[in-house]
C-alpha atoms as a PDB file:
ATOM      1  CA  UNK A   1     114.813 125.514 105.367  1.00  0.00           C
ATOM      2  CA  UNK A   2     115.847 124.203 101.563  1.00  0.00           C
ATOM      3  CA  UNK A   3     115.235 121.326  99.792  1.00  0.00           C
ATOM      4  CA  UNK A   4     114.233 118.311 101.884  1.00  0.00           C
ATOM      5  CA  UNK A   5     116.241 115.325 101.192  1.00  0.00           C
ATOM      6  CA  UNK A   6     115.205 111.362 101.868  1.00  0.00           C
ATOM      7  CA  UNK A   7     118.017 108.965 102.494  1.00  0.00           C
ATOM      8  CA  UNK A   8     116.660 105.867 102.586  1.00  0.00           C
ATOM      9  CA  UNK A   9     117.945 102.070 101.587  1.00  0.00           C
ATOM     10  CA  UNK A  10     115.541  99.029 100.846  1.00  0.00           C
ATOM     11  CA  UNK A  11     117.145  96.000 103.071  1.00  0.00           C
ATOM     12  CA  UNK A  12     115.780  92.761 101.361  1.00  0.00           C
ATOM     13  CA  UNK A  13     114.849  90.169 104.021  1.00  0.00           C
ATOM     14  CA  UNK A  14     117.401  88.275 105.388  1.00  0.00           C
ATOM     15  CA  UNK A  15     118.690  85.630 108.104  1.00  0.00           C
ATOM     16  CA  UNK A  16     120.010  88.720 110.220  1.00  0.00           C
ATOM     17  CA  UNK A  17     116.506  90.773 109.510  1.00  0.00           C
ATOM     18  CA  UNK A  18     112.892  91.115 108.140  1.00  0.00           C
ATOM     19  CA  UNK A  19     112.871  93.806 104.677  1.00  0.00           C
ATOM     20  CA  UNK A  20     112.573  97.123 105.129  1.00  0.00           C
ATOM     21  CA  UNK A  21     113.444 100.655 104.315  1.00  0.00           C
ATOM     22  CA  UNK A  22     116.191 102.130 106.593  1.00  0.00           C
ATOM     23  CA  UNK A  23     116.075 105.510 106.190  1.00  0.00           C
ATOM     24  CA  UNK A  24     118.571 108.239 107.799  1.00  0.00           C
ATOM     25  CA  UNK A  25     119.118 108.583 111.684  1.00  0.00           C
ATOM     26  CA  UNK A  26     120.380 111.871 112.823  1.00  0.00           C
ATOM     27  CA  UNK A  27     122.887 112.915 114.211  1.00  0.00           C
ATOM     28  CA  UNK A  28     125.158 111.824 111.272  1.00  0.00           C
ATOM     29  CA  UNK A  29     127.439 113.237 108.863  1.00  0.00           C
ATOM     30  CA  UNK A  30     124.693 113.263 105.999  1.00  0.00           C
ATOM     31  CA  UNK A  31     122.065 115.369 108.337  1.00  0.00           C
ATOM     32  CA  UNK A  32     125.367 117.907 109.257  1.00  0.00           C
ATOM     33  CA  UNK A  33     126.113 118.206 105.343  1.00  0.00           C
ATOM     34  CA  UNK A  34     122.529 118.616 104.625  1.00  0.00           C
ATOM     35  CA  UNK A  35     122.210 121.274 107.675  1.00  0.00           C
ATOM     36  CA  UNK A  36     125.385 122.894 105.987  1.00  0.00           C
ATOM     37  CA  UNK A  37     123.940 123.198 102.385  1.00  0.00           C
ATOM     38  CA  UNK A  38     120.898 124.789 103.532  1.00  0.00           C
ATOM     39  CA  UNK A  39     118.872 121.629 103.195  1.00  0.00           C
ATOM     40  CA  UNK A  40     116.236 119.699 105.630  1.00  0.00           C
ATOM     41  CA  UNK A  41     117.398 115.793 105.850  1.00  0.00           C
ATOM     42  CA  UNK A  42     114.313 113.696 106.859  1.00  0.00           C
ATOM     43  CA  UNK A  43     115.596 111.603 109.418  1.00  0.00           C
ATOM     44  CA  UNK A  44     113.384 109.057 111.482  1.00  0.00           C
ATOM     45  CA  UNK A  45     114.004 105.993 114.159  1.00  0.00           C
ATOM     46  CA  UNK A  46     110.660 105.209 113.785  1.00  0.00           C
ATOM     47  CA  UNK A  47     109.203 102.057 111.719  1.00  0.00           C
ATOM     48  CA  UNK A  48     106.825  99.327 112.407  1.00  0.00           C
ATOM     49  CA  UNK A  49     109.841  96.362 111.190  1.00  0.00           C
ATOM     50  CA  UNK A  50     112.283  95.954 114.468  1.00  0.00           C
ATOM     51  CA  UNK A  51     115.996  94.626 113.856  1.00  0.00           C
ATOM     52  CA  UNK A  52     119.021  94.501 114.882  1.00  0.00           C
ATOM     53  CA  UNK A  53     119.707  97.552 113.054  1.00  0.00           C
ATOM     54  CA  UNK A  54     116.873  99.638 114.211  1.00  0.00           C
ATOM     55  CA  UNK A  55     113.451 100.168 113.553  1.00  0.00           C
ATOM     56  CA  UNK A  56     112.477 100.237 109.400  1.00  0.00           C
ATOM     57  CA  UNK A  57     109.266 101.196 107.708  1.00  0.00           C
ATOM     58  CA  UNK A  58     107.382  99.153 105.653  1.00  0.00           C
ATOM     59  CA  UNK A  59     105.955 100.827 102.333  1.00  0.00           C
ATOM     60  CA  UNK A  60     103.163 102.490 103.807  1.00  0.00           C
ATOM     61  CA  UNK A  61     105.227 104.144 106.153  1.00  0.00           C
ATOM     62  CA  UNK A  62     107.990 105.157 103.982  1.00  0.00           C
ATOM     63  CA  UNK A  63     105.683 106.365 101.535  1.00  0.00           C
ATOM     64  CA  UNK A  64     104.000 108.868 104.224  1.00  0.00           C
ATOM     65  CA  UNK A  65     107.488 109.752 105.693  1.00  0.00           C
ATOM     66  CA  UNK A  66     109.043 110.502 101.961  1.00  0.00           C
ATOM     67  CA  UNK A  67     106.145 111.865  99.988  1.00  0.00           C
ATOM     68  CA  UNK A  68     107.101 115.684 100.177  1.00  0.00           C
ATOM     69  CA  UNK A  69     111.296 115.074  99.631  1.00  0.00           C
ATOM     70  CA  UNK A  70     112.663 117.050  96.773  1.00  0.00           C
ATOM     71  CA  UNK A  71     115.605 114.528  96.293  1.00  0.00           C
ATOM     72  CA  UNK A  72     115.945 110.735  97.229  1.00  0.00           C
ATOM     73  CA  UNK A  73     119.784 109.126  98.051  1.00  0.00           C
ATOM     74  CA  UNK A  74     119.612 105.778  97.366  1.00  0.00           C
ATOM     75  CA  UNK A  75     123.171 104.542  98.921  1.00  0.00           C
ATOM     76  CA  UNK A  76     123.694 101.681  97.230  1.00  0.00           C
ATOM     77  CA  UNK A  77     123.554 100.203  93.610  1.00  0.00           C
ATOM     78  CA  UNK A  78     120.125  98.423  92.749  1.00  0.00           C
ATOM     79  CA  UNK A  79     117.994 101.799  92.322  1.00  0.00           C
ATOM     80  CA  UNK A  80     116.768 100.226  89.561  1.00  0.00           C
ATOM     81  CA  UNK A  81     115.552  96.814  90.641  1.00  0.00           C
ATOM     82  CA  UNK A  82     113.964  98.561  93.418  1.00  0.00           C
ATOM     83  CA  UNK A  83     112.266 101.377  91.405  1.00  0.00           C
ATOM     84  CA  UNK A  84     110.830  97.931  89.178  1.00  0.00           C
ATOM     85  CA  UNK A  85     109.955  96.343  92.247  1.00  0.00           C
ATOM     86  CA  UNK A  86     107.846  99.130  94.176  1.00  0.00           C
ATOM     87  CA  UNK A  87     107.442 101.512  91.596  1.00  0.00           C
ATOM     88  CA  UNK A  88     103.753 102.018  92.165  1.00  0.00           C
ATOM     89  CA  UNK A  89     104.526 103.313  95.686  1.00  0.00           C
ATOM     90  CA  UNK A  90     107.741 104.912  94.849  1.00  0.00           C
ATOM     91  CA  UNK A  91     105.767 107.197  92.035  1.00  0.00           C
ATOM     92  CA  UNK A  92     104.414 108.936  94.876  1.00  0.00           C
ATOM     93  CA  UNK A  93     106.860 110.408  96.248  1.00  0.00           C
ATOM     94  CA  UNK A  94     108.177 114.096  94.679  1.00  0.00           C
ATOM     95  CA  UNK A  95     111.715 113.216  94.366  1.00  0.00           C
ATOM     96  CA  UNK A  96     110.611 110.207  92.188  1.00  0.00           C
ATOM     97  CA  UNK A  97     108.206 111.917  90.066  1.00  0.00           C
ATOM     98  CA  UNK A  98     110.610 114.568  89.628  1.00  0.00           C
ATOM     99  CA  UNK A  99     114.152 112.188  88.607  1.00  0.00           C
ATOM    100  CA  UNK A 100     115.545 113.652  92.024  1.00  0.00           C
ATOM    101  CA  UNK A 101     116.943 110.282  92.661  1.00  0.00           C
ATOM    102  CA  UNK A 102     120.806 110.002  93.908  1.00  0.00           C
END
């Protein structure tokens, strides 16, 4: 396979659900595109944070699923105040260190 590609979103805690990355869930149309372009899209339903969403990952576990991605698609607006926020655990991870971030 190609590159592999993260897709994750940070969900800030809420009333509806604890914080948390949610990161892709295949099937979908991002893990066909991916599949299409040659590409490997990391895709998990596991996380230690249950909602009623799905299971997310706390950093830790993000961190370990994400560390080897060549590119990171954030979808949302905020990179930024994220990157500020965890950007000692987000440096970790290739796609960071790299400015492979979508």
């Amino acid at each position: 396979k190609g590159r592999k590609i993260v897709w994750a979103y940070w969900s800030h805690p809420s009333e509806w659900a604890p914080g948390g990355w949610d990161v892709a869930k295949c099937p979908n149309y991002y893990c066909e595109y991916a599949e299409h372009c040659g590409a490997e899209m990391l895709f998990s339903s596991e996380g230690s944070i249950s909602t009623a969403f799905g299971n997310f990952m706390n950093d830790t576990e993000f961190e370990n699923f994400a560390m080897d991605s060549d590119v990171m698609i954030y979808p949302s607006t905020g990179f930024i105040d994220i990157y500020n926020e965890k950007q000692a655990m987000l440096d970790n991870i290739k796609a960071v260190q790299n400015k492979q971030c979508l």
